[in-house]
C-alpha atoms as a PDB file:
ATOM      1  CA  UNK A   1      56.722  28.060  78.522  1.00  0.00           C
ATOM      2  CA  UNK A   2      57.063  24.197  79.794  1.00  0.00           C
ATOM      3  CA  UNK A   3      55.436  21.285  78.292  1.00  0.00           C
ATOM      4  CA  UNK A   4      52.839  20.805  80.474  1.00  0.00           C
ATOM      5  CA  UNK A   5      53.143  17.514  82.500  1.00  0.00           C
ATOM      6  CA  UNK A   6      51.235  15.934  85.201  1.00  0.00           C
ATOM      7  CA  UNK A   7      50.765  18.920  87.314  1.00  0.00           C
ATOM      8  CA  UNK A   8      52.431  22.628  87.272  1.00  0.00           C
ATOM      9  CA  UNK A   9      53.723  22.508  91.002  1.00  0.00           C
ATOM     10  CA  UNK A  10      56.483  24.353  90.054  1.00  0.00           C
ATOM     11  CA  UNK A  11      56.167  26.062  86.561  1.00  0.00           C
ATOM     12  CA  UNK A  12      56.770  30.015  85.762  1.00  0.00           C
ATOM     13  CA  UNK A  13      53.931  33.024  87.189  1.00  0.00           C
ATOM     14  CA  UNK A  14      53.687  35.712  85.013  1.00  0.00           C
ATOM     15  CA  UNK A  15      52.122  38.693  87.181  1.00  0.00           C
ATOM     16  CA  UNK A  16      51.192  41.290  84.815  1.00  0.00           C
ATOM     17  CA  UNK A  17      50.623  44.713  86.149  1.00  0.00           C
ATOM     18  CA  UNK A  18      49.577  47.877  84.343  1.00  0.00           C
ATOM     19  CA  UNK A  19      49.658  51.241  86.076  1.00  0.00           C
ATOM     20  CA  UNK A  20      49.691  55.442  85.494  1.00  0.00           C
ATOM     21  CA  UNK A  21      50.607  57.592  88.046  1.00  0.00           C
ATOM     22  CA  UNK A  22      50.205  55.614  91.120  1.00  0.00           C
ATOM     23  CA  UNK A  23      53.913  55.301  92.490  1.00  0.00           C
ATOM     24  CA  UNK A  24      52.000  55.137  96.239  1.00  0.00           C
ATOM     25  CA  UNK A  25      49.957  51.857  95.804  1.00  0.00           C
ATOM     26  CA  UNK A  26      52.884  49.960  93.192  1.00  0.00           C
ATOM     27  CA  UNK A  27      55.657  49.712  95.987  1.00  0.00           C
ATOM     28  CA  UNK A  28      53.068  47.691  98.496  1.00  0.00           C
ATOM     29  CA  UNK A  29      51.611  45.781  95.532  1.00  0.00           C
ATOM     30  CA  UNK A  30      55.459  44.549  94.898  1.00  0.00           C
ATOM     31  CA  UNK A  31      55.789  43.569  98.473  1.00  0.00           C
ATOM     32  CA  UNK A  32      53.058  41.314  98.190  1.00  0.00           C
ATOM     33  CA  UNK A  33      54.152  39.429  95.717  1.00  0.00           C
ATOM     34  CA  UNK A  34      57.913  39.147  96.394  1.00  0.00           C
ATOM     35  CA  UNK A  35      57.052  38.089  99.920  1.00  0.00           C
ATOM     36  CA  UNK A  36      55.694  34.966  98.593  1.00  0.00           C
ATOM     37  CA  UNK A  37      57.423  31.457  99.443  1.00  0.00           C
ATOM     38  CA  UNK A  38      56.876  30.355  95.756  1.00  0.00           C
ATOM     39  CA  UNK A  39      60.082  31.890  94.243  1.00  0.00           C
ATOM     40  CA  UNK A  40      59.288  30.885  90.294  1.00  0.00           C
ATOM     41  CA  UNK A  41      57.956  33.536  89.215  1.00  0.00           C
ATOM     42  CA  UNK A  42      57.768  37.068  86.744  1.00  0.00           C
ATOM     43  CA  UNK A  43      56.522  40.453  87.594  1.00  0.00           C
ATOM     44  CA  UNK A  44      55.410  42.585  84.018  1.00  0.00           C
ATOM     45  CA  UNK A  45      55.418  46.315  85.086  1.00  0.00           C
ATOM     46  CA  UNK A  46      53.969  48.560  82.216  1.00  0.00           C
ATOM     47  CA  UNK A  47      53.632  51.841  82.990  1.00  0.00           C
ATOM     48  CA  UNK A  48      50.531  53.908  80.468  1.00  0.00           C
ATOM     49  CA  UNK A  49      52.600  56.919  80.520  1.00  0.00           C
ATOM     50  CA  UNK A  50      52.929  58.490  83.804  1.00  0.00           C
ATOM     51  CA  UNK A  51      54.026  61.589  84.834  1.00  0.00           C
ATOM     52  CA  UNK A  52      55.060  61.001  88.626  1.00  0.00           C
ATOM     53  CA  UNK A  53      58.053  58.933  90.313  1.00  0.00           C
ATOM     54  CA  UNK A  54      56.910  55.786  88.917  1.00  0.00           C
ATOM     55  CA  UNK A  55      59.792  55.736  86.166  1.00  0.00           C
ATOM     56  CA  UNK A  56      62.858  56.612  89.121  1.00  0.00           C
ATOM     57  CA  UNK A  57      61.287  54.084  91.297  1.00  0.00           C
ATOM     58  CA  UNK A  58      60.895  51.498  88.946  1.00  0.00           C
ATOM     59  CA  UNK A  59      64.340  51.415  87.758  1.00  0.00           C
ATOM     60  CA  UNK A  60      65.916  50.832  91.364  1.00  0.00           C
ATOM     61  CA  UNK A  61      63.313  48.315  91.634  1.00  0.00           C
ATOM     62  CA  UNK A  62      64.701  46.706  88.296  1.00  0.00           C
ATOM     63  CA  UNK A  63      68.022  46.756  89.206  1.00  0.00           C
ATOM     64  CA  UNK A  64      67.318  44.828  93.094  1.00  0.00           C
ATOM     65  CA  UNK A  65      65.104  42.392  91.636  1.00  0.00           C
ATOM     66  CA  UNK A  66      65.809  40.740  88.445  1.00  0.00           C
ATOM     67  CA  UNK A  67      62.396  38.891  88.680  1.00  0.00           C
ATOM     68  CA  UNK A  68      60.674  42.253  87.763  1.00  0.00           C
ATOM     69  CA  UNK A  69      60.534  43.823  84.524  1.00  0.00           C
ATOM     70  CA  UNK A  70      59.511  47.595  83.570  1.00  0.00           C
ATOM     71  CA  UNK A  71      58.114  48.714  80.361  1.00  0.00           C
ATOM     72  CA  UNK A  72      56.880  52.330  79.766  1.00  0.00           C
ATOM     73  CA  UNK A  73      54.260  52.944  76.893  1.00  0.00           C
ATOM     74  CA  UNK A  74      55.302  56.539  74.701  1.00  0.00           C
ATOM     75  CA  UNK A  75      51.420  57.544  74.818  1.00  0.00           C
ATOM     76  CA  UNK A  76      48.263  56.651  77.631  1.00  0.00           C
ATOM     77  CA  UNK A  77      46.426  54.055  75.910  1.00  0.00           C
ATOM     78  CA  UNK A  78      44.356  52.577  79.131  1.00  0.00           C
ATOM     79  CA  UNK A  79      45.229  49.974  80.889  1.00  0.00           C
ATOM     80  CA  UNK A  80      43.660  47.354  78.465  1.00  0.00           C
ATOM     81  CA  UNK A  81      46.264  47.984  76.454  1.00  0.00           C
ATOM     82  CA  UNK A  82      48.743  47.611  79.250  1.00  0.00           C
ATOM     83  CA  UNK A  83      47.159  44.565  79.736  1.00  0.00           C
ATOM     84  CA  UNK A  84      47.742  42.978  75.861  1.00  0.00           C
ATOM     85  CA  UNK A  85      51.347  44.067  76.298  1.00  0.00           C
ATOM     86  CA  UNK A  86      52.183  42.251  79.366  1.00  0.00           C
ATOM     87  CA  UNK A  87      50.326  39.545  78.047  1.00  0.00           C
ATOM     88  CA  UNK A  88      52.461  39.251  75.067  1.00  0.00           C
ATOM     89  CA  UNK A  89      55.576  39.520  77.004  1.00  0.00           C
ATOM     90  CA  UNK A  90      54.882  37.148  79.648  1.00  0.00           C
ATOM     91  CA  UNK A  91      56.978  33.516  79.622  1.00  0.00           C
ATOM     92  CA  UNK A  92      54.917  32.210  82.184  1.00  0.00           C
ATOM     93  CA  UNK A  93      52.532  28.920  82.177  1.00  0.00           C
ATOM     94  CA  UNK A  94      50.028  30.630  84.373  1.00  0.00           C
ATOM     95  CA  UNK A  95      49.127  34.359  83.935  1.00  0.00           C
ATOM     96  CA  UNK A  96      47.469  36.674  86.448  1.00  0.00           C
ATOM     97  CA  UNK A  97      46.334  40.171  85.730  1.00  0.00           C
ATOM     98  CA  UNK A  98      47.323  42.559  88.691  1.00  0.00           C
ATOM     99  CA  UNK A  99      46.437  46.068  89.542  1.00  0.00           C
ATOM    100  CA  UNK A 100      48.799  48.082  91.053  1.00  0.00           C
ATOM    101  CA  UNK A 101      46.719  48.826  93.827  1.00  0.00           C
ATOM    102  CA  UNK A 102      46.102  45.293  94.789  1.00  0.00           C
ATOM    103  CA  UNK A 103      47.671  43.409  97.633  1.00  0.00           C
ATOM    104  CA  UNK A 104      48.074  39.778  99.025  1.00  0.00           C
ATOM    105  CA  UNK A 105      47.779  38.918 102.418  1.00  0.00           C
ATOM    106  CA  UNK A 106      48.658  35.189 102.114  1.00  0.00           C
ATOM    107  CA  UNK A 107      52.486  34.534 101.715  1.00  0.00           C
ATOM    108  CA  UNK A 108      51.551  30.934 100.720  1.00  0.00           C
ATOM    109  CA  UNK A 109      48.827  31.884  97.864  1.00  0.00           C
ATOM    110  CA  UNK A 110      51.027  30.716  95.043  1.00  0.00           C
ATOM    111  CA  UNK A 111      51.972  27.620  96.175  1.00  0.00           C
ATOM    112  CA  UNK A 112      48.386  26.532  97.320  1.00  0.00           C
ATOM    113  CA  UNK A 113      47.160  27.256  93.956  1.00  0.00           C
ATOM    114  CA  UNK A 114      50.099  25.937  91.678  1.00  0.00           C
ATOM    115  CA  UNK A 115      49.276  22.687  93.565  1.00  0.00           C
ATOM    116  CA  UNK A 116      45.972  22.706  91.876  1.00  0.00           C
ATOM    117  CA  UNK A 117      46.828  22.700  88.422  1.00  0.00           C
ATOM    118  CA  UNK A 118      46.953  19.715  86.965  1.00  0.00           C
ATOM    119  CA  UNK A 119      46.280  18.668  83.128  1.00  0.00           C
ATOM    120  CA  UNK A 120      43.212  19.980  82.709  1.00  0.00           C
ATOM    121  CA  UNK A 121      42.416  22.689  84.520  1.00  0.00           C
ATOM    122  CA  UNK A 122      42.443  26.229  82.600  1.00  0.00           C
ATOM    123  CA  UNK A 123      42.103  28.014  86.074  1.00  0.00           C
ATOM    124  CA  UNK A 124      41.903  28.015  89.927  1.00  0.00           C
ATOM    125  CA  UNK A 125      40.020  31.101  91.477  1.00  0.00           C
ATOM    126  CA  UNK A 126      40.286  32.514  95.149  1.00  0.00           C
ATOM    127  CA  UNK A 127      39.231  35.826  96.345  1.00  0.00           C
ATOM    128  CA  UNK A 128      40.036  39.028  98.240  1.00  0.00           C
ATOM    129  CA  UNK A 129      38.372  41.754 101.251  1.00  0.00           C
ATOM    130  CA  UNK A 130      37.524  44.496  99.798  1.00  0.00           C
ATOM    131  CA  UNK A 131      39.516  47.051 101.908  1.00  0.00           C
ATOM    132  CA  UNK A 132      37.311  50.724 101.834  1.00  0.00           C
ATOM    133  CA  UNK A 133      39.794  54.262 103.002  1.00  0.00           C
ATOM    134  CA  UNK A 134      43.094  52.757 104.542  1.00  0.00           C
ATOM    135  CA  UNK A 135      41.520  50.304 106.877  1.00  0.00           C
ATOM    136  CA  UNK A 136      38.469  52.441 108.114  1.00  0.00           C
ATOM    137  CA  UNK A 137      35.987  49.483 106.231  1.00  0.00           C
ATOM    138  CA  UNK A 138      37.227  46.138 105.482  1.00  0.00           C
ATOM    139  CA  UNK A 139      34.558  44.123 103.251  1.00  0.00           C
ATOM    140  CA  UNK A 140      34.255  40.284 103.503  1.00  0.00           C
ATOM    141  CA  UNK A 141      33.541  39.209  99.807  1.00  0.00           C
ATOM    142  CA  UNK A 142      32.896  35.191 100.218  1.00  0.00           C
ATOM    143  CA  UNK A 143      31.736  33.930  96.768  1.00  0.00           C
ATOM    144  CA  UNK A 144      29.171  31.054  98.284  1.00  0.00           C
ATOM    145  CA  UNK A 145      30.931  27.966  96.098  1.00  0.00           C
ATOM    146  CA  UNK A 146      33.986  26.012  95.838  1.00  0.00           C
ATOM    147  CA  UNK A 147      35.236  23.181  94.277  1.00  0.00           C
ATOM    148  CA  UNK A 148      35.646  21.951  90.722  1.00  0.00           C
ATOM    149  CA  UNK A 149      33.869  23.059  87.804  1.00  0.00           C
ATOM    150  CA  UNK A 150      33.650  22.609  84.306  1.00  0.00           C
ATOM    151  CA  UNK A 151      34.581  25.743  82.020  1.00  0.00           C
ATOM    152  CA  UNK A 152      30.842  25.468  80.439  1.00  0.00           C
ATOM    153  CA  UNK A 153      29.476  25.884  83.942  1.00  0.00           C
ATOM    154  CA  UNK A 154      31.272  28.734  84.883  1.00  0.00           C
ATOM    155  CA  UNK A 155      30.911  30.487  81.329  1.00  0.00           C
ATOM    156  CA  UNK A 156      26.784  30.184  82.171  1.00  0.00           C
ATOM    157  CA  UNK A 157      26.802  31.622  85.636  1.00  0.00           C
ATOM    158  CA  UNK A 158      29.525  34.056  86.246  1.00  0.00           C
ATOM    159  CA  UNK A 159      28.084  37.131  87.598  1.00  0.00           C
ATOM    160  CA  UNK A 160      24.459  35.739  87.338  1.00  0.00           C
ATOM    161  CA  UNK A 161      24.071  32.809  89.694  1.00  0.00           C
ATOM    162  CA  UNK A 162      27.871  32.723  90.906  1.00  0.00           C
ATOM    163  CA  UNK A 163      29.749  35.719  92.490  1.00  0.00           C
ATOM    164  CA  UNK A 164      32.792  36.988  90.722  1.00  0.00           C
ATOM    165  CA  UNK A 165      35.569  37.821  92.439  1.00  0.00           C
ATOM    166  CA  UNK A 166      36.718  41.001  93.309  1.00  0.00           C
ATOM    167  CA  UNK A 167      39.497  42.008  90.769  1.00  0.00           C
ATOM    168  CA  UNK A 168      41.422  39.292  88.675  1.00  0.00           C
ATOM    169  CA  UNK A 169      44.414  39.322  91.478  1.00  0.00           C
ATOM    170  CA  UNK A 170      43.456  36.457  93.040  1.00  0.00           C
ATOM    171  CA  UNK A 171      42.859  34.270  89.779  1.00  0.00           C
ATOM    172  CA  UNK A 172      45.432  32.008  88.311  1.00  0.00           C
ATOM    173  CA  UNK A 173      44.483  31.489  84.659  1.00  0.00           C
ATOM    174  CA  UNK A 174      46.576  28.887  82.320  1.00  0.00           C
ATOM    175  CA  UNK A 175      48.400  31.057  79.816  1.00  0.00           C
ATOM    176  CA  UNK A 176      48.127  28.482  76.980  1.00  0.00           C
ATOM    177  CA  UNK A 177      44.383  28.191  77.633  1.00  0.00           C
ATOM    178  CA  UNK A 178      44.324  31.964  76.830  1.00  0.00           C
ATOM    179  CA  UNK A 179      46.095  31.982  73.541  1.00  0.00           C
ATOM    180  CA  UNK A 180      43.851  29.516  72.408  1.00  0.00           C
ATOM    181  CA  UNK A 181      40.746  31.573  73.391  1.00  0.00           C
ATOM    182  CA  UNK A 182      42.561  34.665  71.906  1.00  0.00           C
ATOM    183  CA  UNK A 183      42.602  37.051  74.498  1.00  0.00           C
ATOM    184  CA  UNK A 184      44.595  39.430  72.440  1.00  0.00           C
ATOM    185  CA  UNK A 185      41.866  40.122  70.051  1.00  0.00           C
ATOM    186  CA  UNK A 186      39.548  40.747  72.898  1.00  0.00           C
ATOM    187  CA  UNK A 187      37.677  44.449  72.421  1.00  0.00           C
ATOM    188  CA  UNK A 188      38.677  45.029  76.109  1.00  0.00           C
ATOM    189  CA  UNK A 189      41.273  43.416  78.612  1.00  0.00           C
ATOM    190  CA  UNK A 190      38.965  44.234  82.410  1.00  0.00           C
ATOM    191  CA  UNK A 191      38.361  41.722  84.825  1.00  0.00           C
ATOM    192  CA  UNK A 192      34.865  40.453  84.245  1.00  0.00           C
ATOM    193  CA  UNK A 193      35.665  39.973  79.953  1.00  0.00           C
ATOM    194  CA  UNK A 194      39.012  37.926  81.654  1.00  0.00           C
ATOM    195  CA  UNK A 195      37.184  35.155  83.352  1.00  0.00           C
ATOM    196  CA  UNK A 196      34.336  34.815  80.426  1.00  0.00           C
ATOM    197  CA  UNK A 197      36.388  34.920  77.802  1.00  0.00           C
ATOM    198  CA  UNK A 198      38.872  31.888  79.693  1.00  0.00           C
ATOM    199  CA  UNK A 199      35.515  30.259  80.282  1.00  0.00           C
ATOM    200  CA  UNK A 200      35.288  29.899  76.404  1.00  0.00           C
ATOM    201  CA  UNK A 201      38.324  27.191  77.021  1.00  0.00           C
ATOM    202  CA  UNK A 202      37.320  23.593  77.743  1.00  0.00           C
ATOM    203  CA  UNK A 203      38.716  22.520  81.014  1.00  0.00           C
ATOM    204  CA  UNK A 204      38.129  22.546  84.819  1.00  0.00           C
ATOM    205  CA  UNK A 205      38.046  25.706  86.843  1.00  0.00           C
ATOM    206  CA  UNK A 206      38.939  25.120  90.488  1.00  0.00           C
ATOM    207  CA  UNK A 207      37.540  27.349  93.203  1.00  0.00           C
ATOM    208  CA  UNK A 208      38.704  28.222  96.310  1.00  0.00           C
ATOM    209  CA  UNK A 209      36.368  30.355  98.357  1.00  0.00           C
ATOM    210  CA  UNK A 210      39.200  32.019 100.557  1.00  0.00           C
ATOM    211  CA  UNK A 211      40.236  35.300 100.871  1.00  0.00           C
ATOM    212  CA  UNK A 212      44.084  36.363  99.910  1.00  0.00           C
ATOM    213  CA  UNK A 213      44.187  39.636  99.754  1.00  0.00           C
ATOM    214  CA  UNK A 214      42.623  43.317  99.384  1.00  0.00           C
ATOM    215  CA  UNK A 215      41.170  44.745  97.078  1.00  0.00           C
ATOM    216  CA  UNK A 216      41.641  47.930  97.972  1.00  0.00           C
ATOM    217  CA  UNK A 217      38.805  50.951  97.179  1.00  0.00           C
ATOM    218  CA  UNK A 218      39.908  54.808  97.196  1.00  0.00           C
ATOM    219  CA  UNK A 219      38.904  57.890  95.614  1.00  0.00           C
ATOM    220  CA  UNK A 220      41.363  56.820  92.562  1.00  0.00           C
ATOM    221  CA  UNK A 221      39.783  53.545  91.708  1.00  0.00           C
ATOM    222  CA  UNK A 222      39.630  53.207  87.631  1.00  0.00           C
ATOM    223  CA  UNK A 223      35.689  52.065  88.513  1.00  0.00           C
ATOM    224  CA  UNK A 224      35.341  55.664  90.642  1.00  0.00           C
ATOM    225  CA  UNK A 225      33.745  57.339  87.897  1.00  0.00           C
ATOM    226  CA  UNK A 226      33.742  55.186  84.130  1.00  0.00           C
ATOM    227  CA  UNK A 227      33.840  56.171  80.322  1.00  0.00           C
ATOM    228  CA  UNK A 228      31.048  55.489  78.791  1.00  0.00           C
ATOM    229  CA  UNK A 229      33.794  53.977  76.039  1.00  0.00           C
ATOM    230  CA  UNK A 230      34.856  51.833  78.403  1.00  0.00           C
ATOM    231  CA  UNK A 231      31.332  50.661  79.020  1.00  0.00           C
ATOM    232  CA  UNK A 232      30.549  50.305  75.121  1.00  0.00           C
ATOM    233  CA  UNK A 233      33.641  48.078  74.869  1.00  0.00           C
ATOM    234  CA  UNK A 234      32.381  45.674  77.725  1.00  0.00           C
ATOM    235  CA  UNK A 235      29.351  45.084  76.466  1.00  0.00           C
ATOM    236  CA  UNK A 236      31.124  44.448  73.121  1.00  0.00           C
ATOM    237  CA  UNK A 237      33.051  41.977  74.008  1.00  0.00           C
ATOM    238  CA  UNK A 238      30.392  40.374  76.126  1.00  0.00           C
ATOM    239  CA  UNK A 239      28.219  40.316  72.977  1.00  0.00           C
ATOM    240  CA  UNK A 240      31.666  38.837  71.340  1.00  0.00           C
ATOM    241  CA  UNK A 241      31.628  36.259  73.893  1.00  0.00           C
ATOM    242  CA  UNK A 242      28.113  35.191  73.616  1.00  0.00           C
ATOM    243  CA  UNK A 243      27.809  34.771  69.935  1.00  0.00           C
ATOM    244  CA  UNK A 244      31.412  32.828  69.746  1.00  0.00           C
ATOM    245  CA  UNK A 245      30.227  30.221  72.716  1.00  0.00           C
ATOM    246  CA  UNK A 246      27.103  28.032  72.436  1.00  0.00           C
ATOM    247  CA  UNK A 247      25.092  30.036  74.880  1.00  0.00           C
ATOM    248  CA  UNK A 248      22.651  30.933  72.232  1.00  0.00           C
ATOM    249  CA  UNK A 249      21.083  28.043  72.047  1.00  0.00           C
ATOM    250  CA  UNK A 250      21.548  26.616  75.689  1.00  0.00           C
ATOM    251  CA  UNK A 251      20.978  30.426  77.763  1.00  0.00           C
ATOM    252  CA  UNK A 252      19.298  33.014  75.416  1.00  0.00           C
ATOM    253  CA  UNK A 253      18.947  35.596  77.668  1.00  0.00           C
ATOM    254  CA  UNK A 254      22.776  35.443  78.712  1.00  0.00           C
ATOM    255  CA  UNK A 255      23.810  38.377  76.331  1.00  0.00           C
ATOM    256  CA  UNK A 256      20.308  40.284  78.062  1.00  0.00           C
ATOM    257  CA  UNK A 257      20.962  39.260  81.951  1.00  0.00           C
ATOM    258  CA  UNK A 258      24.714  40.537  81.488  1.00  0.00           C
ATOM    259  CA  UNK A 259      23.817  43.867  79.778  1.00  0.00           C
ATOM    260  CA  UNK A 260      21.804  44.105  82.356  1.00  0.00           C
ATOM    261  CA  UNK A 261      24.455  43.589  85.184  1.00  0.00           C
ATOM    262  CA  UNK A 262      26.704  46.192  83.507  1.00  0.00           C
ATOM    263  CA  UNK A 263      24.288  48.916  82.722  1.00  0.00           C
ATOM    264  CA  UNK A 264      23.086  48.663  86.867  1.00  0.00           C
ATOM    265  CA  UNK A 265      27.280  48.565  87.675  1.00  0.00           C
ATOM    266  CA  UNK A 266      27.504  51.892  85.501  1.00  0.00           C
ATOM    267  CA  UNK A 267      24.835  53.733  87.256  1.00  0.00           C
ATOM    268  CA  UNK A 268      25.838  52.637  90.349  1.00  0.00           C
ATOM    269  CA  UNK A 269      29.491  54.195  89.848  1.00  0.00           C
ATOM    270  CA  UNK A 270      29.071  57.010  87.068  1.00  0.00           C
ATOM    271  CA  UNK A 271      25.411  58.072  87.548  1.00  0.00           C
ATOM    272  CA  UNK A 272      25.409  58.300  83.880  1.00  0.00           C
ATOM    273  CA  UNK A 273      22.777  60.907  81.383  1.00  0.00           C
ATOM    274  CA  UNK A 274      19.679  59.478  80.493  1.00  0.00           C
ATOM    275  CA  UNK A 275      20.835  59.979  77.255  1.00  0.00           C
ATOM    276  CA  UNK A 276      23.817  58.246  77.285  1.00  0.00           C
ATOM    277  CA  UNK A 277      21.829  54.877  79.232  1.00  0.00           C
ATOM    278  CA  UNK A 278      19.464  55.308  75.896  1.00  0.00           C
ATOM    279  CA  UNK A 279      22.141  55.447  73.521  1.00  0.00           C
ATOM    280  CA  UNK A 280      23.593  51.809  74.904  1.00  0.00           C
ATOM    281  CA  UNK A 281      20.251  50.220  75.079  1.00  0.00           C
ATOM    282  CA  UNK A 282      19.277  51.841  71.451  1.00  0.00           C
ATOM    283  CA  UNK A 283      22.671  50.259  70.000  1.00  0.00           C
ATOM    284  CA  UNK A 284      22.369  46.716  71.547  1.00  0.00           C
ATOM    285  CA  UNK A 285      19.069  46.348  71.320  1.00  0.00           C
ATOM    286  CA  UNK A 286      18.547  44.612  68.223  1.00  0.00           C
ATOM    287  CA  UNK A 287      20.919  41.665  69.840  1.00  0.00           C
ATOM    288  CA  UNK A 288      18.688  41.456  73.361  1.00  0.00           C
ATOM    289  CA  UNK A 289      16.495  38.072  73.309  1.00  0.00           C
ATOM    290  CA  UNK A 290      13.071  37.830  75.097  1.00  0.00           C
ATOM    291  CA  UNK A 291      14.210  40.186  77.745  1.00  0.00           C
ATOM    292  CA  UNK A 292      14.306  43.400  75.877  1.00  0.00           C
ATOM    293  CA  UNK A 293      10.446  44.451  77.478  1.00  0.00           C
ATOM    294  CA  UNK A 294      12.062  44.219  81.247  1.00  0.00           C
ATOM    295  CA  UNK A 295      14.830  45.764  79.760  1.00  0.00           C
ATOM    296  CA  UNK A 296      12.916  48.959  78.262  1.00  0.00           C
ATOM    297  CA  UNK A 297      11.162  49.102  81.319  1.00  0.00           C
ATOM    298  CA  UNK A 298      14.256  49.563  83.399  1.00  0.00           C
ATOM    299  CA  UNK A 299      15.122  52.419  80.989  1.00  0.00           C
ATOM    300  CA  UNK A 300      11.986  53.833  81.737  1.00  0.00           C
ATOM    301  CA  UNK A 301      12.522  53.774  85.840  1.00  0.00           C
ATOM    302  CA  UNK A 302      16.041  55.345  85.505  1.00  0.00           C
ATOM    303  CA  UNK A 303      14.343  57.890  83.587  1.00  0.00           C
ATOM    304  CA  UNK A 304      12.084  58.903  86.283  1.00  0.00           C
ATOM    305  CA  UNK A 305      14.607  58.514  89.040  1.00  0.00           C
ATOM    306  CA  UNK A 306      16.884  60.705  87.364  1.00  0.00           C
ATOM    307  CA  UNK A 307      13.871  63.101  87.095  1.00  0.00           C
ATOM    308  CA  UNK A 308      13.497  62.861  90.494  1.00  0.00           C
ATOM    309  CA  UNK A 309      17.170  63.217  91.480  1.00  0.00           C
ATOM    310  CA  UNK A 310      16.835  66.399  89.003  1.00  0.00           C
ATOM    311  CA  UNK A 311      14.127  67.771  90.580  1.00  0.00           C
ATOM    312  CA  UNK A 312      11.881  67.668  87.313  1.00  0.00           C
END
């Protein structure tokens, strides 16, 4: 990485991009990005194992563009994992995390945001449409602010009082700023853990409420149907953030308002067992604040909806 001067106009992109089995979506997600007019850049490829073309492809890929880089794990270990790996292999000064079924739509994305980043800020933010079936539904997904922000700011009211972007395409986070907040030791590597855990940093967080791309929603989306593992690890690490930042003495109820958030996004998607929604609240309950009665009391309606769903 550069010394960081007066501003990172030009400095190095790492785009980090796990993936397993999903040869169809990676070859547009490339596109995207080598379309862009801001040529300094790295693409991080690592493939969790899969069992399709992605391998063949990847290796003509390799050989056209030596801007992109292909790594393929021996064993599926998520794409968390993936994550840590390109992470640790990335050069860059800024760092994205990519999905291989993401897109951009803006050729001039990188160089609006590189423009940005100055001293310091730890991360500019922009968002995406959320693209539903090949075109049949396409989503506006304005977050409703802009501007600059301080790091504290946007640690307090990420996905409480301000919207979080889509997917963690469209975010440009300082790679240094990262290290220091020790992203590799985080419990999980998804996209909502990302932007708290870089909120831990001390900086300015610049917003652009503009969309750049799709995030595109099919029948294969990782958030289609979710592990209840994977939803034990993100409350983890949101527990992880909480007690490492200073939000327990300045928002309480942080920890409680974004178990909350998490436990409605996993019924929403996996229409989890009773059982399993009272196993989560049973484990983290002895960490909830003053909100632990509304949160018992949810329990209690998703217990009688699910009755009802049940027909009992």
């Amino acid at each position: 990485m550069k010394d960081r001067g007066k501003d990172m106009e030009h400095n190095l992109i790492s785009i980090i991009i796990p993936t397993y089995n999903r040869v169809e979506f990676i070859e547009r997600a490339l596109n995207s990005i080598t379309m862009q007019n801001y040529d300094n850049y790295e693409v991080i490829v690592v493939d969790d194992g899969s069992t399709d073309d992605t391998e063949s492809y990847m290796a003509k890929i390799v050989k056209e563009n030596n801007k992109i880089s292909f790594h393929k794990k021996p064993n599926n270990s998520g794409p968390s994992d993936s994550r840590k790996i390109g992470f640790k292999k990335s050069k860059g000064d800024v760092v994205v995390f990519f999905d291989d079924d993401d897109e951009y739509t803006d050729l001039n994305l990188f160089t609006s945001v590189m423009k940005m980043f100055e001293k310091n800020v730890i991360a500019v933010l922009t968002t995406s449409k959320r693209n539903t079936k090949n075109g049949e539904s396409i989503a506006e997904h304005v977050l409703g602010y802009e501007g600059e922000f301080t790091s504290d700011e946007m640690l307090d009211t990420m996905q409480l009082t301000k919207t979080k972007p889509n997917s963690t395409f469209t975010a440009f986070f300082d790679k240094k700023n990262l290290v220091n907040v020790q992203l590799e030791e985080m419990i999980t590597i998804n996209d909502s853990s990302i932007y708290l855990r870089a909120f831990l940093g001390k900086g300015i967080v610049r917003v652009i409420d503009k969309e750049f791309g799709y995030y595109h929603i099919h029948s294969n989306n990782i958030s289609e149907k979710m592990p209840m593992k994977f939803i034990e690890e993100n409350i983890s690490e949101k527990n992880k953030i909480f007690k490492e930042s200073n939000l327990m003495k300045t928002h309480p109820s942080w920890f409680d308002e974004h178990y909350m958030v998490t436990l409605e996004f996993y019924i929403g998607n996996s229409k989890p067992s009773f059982k399993d929604v009272k196993y989560l609240n049973d484990k983290y309950k002895k960490d909830f604040n003053k909100s632990f009665t509304a949160i018992k009391m949810y329990l209690y309606l998703y217990k009688r909806r699910l009755a009802r769903i049940l027909g009992r």
